[in-house]
N, C-alpha and C. Protein backbone atom coordinates (compact mmCIF):
# COMPACT_ATOMS: atom_id res chain seq x y z
N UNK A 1 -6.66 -1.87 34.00
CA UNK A 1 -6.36 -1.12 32.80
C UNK A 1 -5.06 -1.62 32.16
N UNK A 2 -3.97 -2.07 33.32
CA UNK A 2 -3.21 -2.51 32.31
C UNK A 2 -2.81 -3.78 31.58
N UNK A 3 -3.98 -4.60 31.99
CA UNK A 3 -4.23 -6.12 30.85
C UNK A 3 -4.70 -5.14 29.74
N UNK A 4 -5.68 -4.78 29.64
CA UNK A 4 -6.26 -4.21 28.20
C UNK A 4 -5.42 -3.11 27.46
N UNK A 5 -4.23 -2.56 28.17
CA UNK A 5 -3.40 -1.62 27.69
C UNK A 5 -2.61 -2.34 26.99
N UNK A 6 -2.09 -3.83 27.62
CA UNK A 6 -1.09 -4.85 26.98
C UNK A 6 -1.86 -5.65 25.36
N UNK A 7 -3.13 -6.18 26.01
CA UNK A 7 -4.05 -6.45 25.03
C UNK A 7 -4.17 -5.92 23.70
N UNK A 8 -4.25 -4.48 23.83
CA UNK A 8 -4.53 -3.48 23.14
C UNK A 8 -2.94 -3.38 21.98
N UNK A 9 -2.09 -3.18 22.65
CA UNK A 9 -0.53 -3.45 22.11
C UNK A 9 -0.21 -4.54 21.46
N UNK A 10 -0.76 -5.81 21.92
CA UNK A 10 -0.52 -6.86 21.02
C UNK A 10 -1.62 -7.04 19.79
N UNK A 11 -2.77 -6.24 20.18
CA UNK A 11 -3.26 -6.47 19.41
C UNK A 11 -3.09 -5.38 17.37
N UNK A 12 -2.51 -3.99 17.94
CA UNK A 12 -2.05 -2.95 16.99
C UNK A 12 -0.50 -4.16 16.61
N UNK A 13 -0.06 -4.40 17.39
CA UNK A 13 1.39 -5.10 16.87
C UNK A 13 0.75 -6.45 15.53
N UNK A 14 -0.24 -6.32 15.98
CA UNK A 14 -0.61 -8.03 14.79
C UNK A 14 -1.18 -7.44 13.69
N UNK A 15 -1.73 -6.41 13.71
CA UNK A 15 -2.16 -5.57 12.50
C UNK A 15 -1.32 -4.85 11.82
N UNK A 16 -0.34 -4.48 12.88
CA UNK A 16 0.91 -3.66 11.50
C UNK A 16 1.78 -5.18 11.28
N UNK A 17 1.73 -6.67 11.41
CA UNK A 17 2.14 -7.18 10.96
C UNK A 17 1.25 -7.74 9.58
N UNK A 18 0.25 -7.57 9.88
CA UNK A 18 -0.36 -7.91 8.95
C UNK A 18 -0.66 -6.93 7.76
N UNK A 19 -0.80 -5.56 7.89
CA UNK A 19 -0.34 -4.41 7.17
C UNK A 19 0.81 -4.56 6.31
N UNK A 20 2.26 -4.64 7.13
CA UNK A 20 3.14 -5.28 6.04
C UNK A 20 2.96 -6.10 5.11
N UNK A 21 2.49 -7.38 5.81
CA UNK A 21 1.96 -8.55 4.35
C UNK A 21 1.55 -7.96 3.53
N UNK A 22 0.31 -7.32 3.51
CA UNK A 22 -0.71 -6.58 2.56
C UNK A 22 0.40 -5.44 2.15
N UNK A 23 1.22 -4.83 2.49
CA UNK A 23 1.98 -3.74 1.59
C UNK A 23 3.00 -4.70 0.94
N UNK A 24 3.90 -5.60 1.05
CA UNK A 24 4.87 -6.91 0.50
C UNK A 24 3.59 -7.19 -0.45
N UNK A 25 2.46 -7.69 -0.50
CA UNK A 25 1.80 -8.75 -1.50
C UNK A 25 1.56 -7.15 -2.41
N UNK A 26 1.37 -6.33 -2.17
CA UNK A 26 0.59 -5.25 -3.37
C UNK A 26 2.42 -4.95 -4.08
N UNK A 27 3.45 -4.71 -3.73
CA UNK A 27 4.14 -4.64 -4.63
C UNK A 27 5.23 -5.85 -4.89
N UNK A 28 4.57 -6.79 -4.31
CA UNK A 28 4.87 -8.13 -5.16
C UNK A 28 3.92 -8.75 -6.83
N UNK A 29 2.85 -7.97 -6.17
CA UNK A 29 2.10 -7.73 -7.27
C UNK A 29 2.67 -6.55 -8.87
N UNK A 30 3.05 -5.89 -8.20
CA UNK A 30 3.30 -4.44 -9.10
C UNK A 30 5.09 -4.80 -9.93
N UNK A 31 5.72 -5.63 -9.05
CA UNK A 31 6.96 -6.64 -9.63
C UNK A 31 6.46 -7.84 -10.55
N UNK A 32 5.16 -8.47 -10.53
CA UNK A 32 5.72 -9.48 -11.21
C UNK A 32 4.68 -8.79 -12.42
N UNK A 33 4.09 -7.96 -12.35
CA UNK A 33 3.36 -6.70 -13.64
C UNK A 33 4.54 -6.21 -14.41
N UNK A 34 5.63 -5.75 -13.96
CA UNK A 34 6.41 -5.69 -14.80
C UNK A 34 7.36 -6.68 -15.12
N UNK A 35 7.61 -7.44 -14.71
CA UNK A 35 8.31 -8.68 -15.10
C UNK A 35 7.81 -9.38 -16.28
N UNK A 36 6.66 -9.80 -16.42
CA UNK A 36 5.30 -10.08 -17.12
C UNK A 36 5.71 -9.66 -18.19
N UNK A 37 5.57 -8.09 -18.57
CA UNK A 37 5.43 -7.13 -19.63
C UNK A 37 6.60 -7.11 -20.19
N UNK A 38 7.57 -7.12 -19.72
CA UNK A 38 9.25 -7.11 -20.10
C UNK A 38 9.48 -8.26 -20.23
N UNK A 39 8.99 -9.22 -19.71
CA UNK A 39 9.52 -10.42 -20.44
C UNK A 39 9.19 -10.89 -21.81
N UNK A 40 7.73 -10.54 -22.02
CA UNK A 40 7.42 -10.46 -23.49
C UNK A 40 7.25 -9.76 -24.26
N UNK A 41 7.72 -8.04 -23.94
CA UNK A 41 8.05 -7.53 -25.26
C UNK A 41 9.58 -6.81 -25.31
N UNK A 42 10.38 -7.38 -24.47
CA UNK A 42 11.82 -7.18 -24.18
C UNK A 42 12.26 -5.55 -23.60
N UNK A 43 13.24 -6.00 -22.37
CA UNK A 43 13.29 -4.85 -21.18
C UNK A 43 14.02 -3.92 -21.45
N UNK A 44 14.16 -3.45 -23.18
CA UNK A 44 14.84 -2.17 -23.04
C UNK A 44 13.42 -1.42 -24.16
N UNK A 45 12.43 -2.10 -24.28
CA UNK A 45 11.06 -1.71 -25.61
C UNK A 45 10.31 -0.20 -24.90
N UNK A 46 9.46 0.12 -25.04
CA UNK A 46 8.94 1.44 -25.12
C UNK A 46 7.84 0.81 -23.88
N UNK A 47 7.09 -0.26 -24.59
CA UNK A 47 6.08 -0.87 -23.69
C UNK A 47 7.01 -1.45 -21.92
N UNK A 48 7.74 -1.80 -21.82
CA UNK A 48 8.64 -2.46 -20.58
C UNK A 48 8.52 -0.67 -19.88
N UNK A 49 8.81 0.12 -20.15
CA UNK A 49 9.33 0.89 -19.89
C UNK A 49 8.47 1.75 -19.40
N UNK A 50 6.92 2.00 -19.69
CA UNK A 50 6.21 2.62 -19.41
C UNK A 50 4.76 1.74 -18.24
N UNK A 51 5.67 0.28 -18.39
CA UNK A 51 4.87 -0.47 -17.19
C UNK A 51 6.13 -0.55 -16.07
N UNK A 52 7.00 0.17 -16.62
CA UNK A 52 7.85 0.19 -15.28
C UNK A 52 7.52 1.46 -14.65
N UNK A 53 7.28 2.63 -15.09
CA UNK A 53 6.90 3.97 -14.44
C UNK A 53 5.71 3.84 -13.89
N UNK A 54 4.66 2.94 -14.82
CA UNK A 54 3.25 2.97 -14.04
C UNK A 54 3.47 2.38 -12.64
N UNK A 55 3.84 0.88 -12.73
CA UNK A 55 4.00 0.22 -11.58
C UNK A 55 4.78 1.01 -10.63
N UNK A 56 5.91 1.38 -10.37
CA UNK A 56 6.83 1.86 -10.00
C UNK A 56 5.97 3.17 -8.86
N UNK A 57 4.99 4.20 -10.31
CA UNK A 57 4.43 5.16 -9.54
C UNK A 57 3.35 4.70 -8.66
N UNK A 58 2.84 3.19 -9.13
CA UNK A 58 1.55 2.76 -8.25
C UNK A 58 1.90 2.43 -6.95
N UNK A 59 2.91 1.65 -7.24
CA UNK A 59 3.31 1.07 -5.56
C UNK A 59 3.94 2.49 -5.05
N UNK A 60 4.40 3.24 -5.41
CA UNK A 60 4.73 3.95 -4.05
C UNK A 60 4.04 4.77 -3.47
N UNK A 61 2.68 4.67 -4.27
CA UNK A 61 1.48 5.38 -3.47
C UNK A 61 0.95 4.63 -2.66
N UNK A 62 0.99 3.21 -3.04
CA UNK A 62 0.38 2.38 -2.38
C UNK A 62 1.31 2.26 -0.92
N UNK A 63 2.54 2.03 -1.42
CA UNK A 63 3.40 2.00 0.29
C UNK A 63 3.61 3.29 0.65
N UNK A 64 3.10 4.26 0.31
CA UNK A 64 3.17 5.07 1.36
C UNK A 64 1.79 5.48 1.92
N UNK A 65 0.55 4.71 1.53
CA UNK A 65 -0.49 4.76 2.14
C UNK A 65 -0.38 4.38 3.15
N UNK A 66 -0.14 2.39 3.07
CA UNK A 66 0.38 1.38 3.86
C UNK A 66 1.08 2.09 5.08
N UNK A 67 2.42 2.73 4.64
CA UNK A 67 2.93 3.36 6.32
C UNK A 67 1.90 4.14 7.09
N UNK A 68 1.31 5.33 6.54
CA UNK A 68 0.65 6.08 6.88
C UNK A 68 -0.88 5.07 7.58
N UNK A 69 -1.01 3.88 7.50
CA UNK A 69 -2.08 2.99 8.19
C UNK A 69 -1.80 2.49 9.21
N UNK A 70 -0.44 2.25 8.93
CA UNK A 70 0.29 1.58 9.76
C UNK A 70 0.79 2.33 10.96
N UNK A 71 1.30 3.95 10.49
CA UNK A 71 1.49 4.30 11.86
C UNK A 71 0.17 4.53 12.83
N UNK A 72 -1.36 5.03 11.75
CA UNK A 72 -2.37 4.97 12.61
C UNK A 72 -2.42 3.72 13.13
N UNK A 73 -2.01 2.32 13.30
CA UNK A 73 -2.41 1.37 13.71
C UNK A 73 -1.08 1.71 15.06
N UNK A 74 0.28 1.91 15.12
CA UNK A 74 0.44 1.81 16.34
C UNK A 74 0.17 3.20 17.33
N UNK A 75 -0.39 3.98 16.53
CA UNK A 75 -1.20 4.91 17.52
C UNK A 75 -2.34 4.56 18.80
N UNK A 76 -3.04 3.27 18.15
CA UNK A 76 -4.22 2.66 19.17
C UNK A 76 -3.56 3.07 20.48
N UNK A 77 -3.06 2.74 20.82
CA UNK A 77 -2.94 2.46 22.26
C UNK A 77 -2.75 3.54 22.92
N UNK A 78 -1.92 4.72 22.55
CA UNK A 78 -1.50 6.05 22.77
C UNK A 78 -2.92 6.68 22.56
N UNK A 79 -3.92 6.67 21.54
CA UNK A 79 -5.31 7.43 21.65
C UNK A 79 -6.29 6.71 22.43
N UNK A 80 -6.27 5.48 22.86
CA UNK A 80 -6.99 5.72 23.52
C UNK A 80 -8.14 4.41 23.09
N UNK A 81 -7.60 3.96 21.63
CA UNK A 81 -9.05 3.54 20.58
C UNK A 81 -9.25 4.10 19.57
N UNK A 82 -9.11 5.74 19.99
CA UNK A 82 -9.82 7.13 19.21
C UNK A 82 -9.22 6.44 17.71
N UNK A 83 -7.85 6.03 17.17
CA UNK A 83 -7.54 5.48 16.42
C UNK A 83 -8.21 4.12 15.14
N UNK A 84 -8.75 3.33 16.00
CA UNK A 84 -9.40 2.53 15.16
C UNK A 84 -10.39 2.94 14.51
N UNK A 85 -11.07 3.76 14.71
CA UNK A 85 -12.16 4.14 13.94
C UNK A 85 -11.81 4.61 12.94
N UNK A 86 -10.66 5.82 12.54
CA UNK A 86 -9.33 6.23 11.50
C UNK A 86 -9.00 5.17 10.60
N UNK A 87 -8.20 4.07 11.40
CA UNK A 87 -7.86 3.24 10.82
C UNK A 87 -9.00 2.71 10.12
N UNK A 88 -10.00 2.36 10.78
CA UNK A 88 -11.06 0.75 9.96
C UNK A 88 -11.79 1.74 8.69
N UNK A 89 -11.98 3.40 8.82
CA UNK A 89 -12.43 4.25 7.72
C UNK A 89 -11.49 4.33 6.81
N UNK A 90 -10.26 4.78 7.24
CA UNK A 90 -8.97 5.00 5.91
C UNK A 90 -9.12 3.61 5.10
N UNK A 91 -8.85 2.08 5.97
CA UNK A 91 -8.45 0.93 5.53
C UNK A 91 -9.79 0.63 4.59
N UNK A 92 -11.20 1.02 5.04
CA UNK A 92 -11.83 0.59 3.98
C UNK A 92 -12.12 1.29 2.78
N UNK A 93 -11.84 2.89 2.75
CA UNK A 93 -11.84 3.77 2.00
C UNK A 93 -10.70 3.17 0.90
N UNK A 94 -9.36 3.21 0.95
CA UNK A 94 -8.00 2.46 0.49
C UNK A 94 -8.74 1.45 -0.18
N UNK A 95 -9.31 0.36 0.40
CA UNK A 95 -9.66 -1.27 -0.09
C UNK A 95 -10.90 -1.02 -0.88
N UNK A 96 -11.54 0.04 -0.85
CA UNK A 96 -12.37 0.19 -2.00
C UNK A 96 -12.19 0.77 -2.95
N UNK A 97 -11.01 1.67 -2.83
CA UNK A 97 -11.45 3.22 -3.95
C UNK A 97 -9.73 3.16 -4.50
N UNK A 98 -8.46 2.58 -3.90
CA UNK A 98 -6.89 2.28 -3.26
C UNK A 98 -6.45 2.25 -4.63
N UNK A 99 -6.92 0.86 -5.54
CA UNK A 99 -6.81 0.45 -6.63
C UNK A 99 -6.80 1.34 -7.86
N UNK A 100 -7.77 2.19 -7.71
CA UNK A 100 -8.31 2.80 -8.82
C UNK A 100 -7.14 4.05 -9.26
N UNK A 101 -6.94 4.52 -7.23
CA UNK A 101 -6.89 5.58 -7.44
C UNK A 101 -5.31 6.01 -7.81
N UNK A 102 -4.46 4.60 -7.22
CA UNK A 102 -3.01 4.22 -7.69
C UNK A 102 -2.67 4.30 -9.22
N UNK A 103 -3.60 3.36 -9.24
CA UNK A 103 -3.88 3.32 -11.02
C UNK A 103 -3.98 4.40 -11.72
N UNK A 104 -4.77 5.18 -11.10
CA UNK A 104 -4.31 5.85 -12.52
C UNK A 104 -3.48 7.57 -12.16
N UNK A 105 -2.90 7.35 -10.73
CA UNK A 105 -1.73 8.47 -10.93
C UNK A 105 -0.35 7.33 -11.47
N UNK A 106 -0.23 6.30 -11.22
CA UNK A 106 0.85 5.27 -12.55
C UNK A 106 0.51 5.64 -13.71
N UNK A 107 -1.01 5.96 -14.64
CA UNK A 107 -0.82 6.27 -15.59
C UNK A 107 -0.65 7.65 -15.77
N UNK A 108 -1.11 9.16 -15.01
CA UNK A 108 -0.76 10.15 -15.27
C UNK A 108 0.68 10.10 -15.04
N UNK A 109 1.43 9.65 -14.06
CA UNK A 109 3.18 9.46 -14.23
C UNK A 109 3.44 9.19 -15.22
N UNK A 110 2.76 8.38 -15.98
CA UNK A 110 3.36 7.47 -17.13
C UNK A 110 3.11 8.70 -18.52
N UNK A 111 1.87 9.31 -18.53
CA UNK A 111 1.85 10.22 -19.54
C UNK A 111 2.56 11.29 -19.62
N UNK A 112 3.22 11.51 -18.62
CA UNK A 112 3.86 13.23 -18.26
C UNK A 112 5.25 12.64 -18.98
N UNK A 113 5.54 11.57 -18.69
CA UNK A 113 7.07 11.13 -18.91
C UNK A 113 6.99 10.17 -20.11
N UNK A 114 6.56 10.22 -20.82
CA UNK A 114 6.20 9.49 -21.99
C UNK A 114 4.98 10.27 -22.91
């Protein structure tokens, strides 16, 4: 039991490394969206400003999904397994529906405050 307990540990440790990537690339994404927008219609305009609240509100739904995956990912080992099944449902639920659903509380942020 305790090769597959170690197993099991390295293996949650390579997925919350890889979790990070995937939370770094989604608001590396959501940085160069506003960079983009402010660079061509200048970063003090109405438009800069309301792709800074969207983005701003998207990614931090998005990274705080990301933690919340992430701590189910170093749970594996402590449940048992019972965990991955959590994880591989949340992670594909997120990777299908994640996008949409970021999107558009960035734009209800964006309408309440604008």
């Amino acid at each position: 039991m305790t090769a597959l307990y170690k197993q099991t540990m390295s293996f949650s440790r390579s997925l919350g490394i890889a979790n990070g990537l995937v939370i770094g690339a989604g608001l590396y994404g959501n940085t160069a969206d506003v960079v983009n927008i402010c660079n061509s219609s200048g970063w003090f305009d109405e438009t800069c400003n309301r792709s800074l609240v969207n983005n701003v509100v998207s990614g931090a739904v998005n990274l705080g999904t990301g933690i919340r995956i992430g701590i189910a990912l170093a749970a594996i080992p402590v449940t048992g397994g019972l965990s991955i099944a959590l994880v591989a449902g949340g992670t594909l639920f997120w990777g299908l529906y994640g996008g949409e659903i970021s999107d558009k509380v960035g734009m209800f942020a964006e309408k309440v405050i604008f």
